[in-house]
PDB file of N, CA and C in Angstrom:
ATOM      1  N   UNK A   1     -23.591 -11.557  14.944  1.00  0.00           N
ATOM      2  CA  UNK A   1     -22.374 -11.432  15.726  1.00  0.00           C
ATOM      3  C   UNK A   1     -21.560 -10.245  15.198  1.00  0.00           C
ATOM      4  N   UNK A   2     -21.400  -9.109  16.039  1.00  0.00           N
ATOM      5  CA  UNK A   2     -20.740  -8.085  15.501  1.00  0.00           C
ATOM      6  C   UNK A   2     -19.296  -8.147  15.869  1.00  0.00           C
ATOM      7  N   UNK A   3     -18.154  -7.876  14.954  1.00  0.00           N
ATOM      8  CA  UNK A   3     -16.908  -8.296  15.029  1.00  0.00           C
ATOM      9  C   UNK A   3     -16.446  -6.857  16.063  1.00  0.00           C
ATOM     10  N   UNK A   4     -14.889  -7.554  16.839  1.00  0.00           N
ATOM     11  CA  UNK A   4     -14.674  -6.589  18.069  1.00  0.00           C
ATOM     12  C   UNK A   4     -13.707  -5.603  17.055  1.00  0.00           C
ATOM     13  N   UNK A   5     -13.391  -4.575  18.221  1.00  0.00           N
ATOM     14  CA  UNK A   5     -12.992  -3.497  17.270  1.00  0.00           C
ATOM     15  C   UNK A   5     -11.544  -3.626  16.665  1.00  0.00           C
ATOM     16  N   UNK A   6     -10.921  -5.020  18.067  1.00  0.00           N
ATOM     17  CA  UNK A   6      -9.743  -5.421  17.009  1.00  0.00           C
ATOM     18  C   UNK A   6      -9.538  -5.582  15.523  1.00  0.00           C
ATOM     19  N   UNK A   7     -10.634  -6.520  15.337  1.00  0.00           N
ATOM     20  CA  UNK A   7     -10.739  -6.572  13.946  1.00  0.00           C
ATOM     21  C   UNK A   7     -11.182  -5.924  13.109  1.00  0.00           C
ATOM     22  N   UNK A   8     -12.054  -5.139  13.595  1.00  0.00           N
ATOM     23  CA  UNK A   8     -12.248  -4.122  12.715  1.00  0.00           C
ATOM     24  C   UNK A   8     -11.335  -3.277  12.282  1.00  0.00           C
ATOM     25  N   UNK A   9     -10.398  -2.319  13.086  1.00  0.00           N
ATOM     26  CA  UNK A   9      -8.790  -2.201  13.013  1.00  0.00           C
ATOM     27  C   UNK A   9      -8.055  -2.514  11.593  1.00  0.00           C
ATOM     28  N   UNK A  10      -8.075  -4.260  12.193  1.00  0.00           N
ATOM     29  CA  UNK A  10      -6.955  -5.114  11.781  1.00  0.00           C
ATOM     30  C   UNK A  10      -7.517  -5.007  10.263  1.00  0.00           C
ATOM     31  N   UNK A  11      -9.015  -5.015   9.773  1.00  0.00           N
ATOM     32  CA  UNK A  11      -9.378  -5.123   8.912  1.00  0.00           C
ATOM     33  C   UNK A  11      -8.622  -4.230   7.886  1.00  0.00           C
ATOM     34  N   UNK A  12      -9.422  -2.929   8.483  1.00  0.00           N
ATOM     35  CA  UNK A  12      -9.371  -1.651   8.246  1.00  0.00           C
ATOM     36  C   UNK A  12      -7.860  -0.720   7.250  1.00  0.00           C
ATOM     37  N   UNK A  13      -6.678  -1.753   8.557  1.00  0.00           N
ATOM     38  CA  UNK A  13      -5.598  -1.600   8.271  1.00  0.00           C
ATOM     39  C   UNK A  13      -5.312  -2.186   6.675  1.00  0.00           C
ATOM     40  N   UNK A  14      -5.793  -3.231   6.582  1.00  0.00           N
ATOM     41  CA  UNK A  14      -4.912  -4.202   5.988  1.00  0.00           C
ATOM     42  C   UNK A  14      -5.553  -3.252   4.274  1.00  0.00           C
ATOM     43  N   UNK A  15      -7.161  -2.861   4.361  1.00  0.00           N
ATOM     44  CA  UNK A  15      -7.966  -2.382   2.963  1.00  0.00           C
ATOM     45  C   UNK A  15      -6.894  -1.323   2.952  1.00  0.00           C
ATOM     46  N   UNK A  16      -6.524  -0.431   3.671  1.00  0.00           N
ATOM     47  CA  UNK A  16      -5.773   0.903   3.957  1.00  0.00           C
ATOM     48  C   UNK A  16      -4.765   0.454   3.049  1.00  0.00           C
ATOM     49  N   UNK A  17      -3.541  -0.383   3.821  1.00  0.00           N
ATOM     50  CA  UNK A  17      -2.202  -0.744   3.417  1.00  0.00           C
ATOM     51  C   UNK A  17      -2.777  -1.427   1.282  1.00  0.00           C
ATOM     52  N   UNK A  18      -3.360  -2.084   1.200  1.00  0.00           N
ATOM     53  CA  UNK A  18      -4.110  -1.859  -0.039  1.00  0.00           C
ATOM     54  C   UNK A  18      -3.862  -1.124  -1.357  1.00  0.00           C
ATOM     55  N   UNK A  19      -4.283   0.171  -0.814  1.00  0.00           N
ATOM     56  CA  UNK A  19      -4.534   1.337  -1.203  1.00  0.00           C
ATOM     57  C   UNK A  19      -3.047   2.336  -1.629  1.00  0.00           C
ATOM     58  N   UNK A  20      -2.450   1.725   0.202  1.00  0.00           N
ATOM     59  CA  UNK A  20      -0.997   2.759  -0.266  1.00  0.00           C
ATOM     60  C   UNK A  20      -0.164   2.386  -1.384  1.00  0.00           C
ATOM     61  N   UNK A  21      -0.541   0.120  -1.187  1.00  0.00           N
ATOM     62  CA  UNK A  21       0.871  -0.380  -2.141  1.00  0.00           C
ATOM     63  C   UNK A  21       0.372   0.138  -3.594  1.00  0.00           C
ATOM     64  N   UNK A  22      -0.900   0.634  -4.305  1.00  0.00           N
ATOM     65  CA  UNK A  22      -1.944   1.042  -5.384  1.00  0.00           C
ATOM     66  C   UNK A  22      -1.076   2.538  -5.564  1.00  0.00           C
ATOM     67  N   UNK A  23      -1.199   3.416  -4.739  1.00  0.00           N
ATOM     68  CA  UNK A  23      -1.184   4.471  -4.516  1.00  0.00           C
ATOM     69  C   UNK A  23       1.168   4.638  -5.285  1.00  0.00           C
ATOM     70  N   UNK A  24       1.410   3.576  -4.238  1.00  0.00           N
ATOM     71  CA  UNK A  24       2.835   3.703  -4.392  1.00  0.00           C
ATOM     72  C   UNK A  24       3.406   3.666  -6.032  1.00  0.00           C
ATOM     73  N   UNK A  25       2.882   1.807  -6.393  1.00  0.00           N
ATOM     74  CA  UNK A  25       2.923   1.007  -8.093  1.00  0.00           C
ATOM     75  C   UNK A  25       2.935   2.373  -9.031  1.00  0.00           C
ATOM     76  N   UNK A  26       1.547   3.524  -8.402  1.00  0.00           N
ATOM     77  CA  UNK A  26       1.560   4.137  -9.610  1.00  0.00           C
ATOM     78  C   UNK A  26       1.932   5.056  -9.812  1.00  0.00           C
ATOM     79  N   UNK A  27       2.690   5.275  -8.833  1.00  0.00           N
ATOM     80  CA  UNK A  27       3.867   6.491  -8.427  1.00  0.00           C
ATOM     81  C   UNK A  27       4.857   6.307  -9.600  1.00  0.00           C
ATOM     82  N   UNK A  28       5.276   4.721  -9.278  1.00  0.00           N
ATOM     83  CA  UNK A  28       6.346   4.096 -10.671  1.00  0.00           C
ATOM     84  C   UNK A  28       5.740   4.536 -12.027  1.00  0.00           C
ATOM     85  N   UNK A  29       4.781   4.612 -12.055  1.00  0.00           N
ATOM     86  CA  UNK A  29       4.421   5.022 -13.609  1.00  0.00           C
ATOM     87  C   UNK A  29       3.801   5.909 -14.657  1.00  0.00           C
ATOM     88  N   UNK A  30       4.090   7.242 -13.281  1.00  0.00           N
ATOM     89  CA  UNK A  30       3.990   8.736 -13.279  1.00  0.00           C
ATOM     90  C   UNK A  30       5.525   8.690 -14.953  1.00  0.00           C
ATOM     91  N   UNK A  31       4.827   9.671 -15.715  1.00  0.00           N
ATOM     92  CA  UNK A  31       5.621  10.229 -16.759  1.00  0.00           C
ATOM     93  C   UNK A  31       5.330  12.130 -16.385  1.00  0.00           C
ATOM     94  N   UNK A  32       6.247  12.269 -15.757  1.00  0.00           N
ATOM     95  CA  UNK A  32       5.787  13.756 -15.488  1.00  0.00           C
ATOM     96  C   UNK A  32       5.663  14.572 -16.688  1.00  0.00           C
ATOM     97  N   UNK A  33       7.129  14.159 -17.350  1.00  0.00           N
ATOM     98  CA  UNK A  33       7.102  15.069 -18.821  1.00  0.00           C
ATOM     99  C   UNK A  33       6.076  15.126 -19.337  1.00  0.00           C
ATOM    100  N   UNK A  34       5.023  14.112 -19.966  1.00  0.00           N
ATOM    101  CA  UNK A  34       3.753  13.786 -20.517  1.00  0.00           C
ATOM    102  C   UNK A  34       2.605  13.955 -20.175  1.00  0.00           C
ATOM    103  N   UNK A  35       1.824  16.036 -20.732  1.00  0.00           N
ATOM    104  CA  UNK A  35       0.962  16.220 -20.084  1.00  0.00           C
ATOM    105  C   UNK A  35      -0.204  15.030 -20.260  1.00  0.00           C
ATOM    106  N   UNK A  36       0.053  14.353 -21.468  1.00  0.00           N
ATOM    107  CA  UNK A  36      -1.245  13.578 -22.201  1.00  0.00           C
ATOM    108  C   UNK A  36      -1.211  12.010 -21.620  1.00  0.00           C
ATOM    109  N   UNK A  37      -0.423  11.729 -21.092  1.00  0.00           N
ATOM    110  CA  UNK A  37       0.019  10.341 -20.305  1.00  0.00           C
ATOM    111  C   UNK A  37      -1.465   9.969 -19.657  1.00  0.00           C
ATOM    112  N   UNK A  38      -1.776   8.675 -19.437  1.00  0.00           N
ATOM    113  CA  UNK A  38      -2.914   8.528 -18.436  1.00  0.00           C
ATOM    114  C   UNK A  38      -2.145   8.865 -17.009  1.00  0.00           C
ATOM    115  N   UNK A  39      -0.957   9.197 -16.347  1.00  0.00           N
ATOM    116  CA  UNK A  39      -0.427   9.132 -15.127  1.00  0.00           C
ATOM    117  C   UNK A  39       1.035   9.827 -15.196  1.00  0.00           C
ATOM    118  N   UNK A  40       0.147  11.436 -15.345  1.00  0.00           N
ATOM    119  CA  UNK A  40       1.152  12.590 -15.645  1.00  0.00           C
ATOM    120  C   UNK A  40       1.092  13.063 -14.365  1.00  0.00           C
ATOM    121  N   UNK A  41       2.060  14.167 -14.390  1.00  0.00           N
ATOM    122  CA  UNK A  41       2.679  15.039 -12.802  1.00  0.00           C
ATOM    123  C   UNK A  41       0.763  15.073 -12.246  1.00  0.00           C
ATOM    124  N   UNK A  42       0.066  15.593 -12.530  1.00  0.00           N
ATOM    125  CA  UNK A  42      -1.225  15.760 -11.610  1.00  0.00           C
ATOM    126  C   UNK A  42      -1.519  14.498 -11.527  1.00  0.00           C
ATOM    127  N   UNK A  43      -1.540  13.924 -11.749  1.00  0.00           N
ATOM    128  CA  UNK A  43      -2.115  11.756 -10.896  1.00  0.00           C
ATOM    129  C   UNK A  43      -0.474  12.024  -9.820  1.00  0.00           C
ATOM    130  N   UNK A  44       0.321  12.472 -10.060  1.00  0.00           N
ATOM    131  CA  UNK A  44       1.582  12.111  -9.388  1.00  0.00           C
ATOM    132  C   UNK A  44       1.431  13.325  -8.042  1.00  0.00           C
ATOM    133  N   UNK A  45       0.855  14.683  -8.429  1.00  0.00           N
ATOM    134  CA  UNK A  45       0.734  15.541  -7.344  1.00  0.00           C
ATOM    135  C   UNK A  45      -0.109  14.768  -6.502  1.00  0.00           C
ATOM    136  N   UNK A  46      -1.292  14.338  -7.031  1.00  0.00           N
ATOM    137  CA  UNK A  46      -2.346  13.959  -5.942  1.00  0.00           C
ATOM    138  C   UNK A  46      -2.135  12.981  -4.629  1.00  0.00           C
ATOM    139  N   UNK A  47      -1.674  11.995  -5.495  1.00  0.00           N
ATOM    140  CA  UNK A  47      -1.114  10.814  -4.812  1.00  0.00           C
ATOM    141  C   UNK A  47       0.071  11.185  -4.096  1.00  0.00           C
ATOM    142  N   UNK A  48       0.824  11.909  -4.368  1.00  0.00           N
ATOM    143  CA  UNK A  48       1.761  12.266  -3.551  1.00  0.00           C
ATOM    144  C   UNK A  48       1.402  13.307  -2.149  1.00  0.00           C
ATOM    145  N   UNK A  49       0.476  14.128  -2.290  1.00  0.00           N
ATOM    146  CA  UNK A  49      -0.422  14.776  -1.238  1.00  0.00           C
ATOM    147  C   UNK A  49      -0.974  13.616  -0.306  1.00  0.00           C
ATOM    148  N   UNK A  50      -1.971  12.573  -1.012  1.00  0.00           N
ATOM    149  CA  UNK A  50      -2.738  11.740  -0.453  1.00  0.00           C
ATOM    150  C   UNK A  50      -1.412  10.875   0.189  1.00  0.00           C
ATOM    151  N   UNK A  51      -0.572  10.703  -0.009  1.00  0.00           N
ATOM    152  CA  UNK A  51       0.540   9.700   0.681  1.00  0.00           C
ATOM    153  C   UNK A  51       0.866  10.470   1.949  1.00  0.00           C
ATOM    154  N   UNK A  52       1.217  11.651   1.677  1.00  0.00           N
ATOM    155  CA  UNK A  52       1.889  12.704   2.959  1.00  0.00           C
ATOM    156  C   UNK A  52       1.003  13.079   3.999  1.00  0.00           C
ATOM    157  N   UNK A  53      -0.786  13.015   3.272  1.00  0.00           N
ATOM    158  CA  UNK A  53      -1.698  13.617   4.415  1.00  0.00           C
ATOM    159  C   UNK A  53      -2.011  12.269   5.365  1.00  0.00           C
ATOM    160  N   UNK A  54      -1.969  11.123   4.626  1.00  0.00           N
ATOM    161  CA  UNK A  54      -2.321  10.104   4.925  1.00  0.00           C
ATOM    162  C   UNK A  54      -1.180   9.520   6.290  1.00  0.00           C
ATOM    163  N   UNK A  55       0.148   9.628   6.038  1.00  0.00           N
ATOM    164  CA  UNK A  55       1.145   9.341   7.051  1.00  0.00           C
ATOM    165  C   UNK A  55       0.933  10.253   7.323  1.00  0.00           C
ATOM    166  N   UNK A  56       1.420  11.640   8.032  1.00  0.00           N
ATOM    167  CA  UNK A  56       0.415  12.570   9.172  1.00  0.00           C
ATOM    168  C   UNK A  56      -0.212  12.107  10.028  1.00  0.00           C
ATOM    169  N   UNK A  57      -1.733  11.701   9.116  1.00  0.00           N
ATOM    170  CA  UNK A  57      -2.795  11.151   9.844  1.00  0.00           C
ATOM    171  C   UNK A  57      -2.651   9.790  10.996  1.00  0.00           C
ATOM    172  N   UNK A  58      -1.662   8.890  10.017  1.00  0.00           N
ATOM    173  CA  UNK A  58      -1.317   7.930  11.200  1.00  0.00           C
ATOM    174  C   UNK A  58       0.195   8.275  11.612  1.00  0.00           C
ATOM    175  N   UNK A  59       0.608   9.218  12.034  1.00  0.00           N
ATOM    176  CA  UNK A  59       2.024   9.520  12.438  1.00  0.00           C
ATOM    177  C   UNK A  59       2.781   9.102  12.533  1.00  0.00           C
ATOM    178  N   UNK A  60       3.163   8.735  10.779  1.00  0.00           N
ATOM    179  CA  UNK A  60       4.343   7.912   9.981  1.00  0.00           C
ATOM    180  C   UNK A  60       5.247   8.829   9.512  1.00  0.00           C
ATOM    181  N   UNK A  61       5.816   9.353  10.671  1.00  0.00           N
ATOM    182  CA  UNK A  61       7.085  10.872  10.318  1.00  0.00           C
ATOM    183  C   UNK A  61       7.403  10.302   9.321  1.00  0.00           C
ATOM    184  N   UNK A  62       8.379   9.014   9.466  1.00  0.00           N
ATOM    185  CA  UNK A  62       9.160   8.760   8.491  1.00  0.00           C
ATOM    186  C   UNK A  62       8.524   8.811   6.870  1.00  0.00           C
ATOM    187  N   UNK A  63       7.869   7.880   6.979  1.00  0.00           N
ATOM    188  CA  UNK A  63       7.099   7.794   5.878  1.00  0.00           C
ATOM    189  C   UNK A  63       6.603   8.936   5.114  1.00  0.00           C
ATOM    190  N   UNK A  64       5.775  10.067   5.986  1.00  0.00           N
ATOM    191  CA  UNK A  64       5.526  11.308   5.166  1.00  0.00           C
ATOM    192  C   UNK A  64       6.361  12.155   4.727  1.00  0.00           C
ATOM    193  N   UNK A  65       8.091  12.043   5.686  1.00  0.00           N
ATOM    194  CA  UNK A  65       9.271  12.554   4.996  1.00  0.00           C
ATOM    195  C   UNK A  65       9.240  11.749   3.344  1.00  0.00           C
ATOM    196  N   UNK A  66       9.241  10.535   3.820  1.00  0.00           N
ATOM    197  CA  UNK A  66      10.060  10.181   2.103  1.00  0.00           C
ATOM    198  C   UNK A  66       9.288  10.417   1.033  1.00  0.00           C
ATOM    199  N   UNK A  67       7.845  10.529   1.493  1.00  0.00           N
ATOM    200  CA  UNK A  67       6.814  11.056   0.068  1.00  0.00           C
ATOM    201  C   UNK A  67       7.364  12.692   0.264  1.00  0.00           C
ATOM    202  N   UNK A  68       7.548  12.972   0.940  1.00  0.00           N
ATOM    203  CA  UNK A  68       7.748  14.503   0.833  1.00  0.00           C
ATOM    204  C   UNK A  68       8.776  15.086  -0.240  1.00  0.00           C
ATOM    205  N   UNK A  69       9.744  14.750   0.567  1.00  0.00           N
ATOM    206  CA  UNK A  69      11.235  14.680  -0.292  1.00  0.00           C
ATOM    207  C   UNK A  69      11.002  13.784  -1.747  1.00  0.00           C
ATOM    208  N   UNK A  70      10.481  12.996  -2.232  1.00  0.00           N
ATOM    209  CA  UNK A  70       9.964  12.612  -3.452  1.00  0.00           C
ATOM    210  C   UNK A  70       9.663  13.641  -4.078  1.00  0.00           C
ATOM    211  N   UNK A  71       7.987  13.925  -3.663  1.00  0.00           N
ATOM    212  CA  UNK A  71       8.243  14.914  -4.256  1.00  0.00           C
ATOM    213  C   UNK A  71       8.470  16.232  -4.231  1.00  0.00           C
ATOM    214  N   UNK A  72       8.944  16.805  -3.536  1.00  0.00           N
ATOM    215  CA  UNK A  72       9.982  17.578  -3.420  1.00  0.00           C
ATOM    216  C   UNK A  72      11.168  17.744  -4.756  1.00  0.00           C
ATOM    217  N   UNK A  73      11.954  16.074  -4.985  1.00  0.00           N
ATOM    218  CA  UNK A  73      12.240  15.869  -6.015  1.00  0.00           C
ATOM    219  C   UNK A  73      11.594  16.346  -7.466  1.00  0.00           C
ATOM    220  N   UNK A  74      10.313  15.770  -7.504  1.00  0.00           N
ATOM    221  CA  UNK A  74       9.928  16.236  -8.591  1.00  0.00           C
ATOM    222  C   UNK A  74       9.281  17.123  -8.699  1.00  0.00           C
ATOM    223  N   UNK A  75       9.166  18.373  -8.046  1.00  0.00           N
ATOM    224  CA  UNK A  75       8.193  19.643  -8.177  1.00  0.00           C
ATOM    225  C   UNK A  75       9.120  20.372  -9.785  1.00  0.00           C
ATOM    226  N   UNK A  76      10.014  19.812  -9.990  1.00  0.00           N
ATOM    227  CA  UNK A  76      10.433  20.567 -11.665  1.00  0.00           C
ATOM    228  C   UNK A  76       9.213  20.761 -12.534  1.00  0.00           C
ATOM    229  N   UNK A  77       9.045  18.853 -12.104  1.00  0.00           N
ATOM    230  CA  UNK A  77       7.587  18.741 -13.561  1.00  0.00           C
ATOM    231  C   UNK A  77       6.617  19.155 -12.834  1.00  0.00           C
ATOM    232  N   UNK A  78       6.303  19.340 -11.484  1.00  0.00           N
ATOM    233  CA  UNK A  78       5.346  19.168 -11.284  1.00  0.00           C
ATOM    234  C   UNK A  78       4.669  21.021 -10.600  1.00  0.00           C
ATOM    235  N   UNK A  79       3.709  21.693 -11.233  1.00  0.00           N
ATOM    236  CA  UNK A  79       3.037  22.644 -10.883  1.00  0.00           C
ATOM    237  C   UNK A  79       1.913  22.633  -9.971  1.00  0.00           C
ATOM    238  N   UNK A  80       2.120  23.471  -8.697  1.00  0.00           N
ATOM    239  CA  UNK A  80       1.207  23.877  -7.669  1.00  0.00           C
ATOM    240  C   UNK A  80       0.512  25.209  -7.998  1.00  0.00           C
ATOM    241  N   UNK A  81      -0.443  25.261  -7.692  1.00  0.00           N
ATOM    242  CA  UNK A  81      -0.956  26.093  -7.661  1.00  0.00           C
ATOM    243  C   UNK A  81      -0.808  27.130  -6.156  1.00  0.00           C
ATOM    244  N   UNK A  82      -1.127  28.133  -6.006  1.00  0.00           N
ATOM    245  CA  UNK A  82      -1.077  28.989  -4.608  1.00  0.00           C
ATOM    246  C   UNK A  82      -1.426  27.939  -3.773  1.00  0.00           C
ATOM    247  N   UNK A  83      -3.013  27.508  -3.836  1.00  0.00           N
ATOM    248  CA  UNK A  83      -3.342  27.084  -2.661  1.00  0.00           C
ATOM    249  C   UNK A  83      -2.591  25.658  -1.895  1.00  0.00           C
ATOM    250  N   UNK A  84      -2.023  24.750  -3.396  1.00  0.00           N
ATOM    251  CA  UNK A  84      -1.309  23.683  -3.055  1.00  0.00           C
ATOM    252  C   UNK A  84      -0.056  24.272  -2.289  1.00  0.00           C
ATOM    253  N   UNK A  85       0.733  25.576  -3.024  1.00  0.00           N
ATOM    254  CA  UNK A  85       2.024  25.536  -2.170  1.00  0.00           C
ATOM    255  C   UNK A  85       1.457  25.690  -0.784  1.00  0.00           C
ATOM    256  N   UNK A  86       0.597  26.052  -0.496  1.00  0.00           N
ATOM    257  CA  UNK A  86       0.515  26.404   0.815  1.00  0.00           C
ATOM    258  C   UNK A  86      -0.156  25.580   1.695  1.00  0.00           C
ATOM    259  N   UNK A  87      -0.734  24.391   1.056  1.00  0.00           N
ATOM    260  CA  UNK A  87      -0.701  23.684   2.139  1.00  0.00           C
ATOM    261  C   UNK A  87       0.024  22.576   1.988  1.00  0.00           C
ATOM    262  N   UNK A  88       1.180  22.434   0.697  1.00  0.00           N
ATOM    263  CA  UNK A  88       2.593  21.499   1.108  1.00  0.00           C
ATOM    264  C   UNK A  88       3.364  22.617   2.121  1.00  0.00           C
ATOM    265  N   UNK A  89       3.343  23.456   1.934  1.00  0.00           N
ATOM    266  CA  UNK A  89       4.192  24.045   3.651  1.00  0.00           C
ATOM    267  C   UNK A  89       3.000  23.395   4.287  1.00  0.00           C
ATOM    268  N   UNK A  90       2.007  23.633   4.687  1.00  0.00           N
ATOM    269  CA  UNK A  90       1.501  23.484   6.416  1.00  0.00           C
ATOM    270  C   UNK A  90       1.531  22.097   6.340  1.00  0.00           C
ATOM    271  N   UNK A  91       1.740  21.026   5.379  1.00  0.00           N
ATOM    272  CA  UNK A  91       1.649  19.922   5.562  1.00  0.00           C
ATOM    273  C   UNK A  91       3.486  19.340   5.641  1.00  0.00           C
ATOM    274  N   UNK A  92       4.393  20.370   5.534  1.00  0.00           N
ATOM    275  CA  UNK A  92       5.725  20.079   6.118  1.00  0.00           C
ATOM    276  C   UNK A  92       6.176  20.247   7.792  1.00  0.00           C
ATOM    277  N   UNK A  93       5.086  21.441   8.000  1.00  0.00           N
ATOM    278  CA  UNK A  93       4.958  21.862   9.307  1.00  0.00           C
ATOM    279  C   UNK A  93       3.946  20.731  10.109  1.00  0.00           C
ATOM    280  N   UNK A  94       3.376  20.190   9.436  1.00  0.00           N
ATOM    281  CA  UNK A  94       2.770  19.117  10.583  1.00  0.00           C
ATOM    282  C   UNK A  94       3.888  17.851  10.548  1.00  0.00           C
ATOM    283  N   UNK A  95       4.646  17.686   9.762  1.00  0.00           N
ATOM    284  CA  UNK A  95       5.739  16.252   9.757  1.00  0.00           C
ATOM    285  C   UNK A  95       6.804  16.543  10.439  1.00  0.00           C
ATOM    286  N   UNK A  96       7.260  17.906  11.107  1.00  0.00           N
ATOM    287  CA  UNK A  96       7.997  17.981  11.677  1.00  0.00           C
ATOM    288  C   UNK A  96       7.871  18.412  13.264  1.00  0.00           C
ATOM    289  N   UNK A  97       6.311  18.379  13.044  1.00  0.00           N
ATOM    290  CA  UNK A  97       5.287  18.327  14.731  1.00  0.00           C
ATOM    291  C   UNK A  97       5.098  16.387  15.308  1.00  0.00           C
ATOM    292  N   UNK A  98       5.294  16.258  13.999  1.00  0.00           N
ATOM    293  CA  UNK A  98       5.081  14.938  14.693  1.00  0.00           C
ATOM    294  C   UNK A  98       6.197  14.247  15.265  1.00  0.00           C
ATOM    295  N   UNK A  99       6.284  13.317  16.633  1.00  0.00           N
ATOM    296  CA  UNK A  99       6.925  13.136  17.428  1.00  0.00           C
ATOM    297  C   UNK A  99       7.550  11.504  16.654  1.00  0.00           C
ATOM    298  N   UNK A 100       8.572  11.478  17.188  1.00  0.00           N
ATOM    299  CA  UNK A 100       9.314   9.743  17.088  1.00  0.00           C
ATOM    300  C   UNK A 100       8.858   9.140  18.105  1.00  0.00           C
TER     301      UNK A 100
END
């Protein structure tokens, strides 16, 4: 019996949502100052990319604003490289393509 695509969805959603509350927890326990930390500014860049590309993807304006502006907040500690600044611009330019 193959399950309908509702549930597959519903499934889908729920492993997803999962991932973000994982993704969020360890946001809390980013030490940016501390290159040697297990969950220094780069665990905090990534996840903070993966939060913003991720709302995009399901066109959670809101949501990819507030990871944005996060970090946004913390780009002090936190170093991009060229290619990152440039695609946190094109990835500001898609959050403000996306519709309410």
């Amino acid at each position: 019996m193959q399950p309908s695509n509702s549930d597959v969805n519903t499934a889908a959603f729920a492993n997803l949502q999962k991932g973000i509350d994982i993704w969020t927890q360890t946001l809390s326990k980013i030490e940016y100052k501390n290159d040697k930390a297990d969950f220094n500014d780069k665990i905090g860049k990534f996840i903070y990319f993966n939060l913003i590309n991720l709302n995009i993807a399901l066109n959670k304006k809101a949501d990819a604003e507030k990871y944005l502006n996060q970090l946004q907040e913390n780009l002090v500690y936190i170093k991009l490289s060229y290619d990152e600044a440039n695609e946190l611009k094109n990835m500001e330019k898609d959050i403000y393509q996306i519709k309410k």
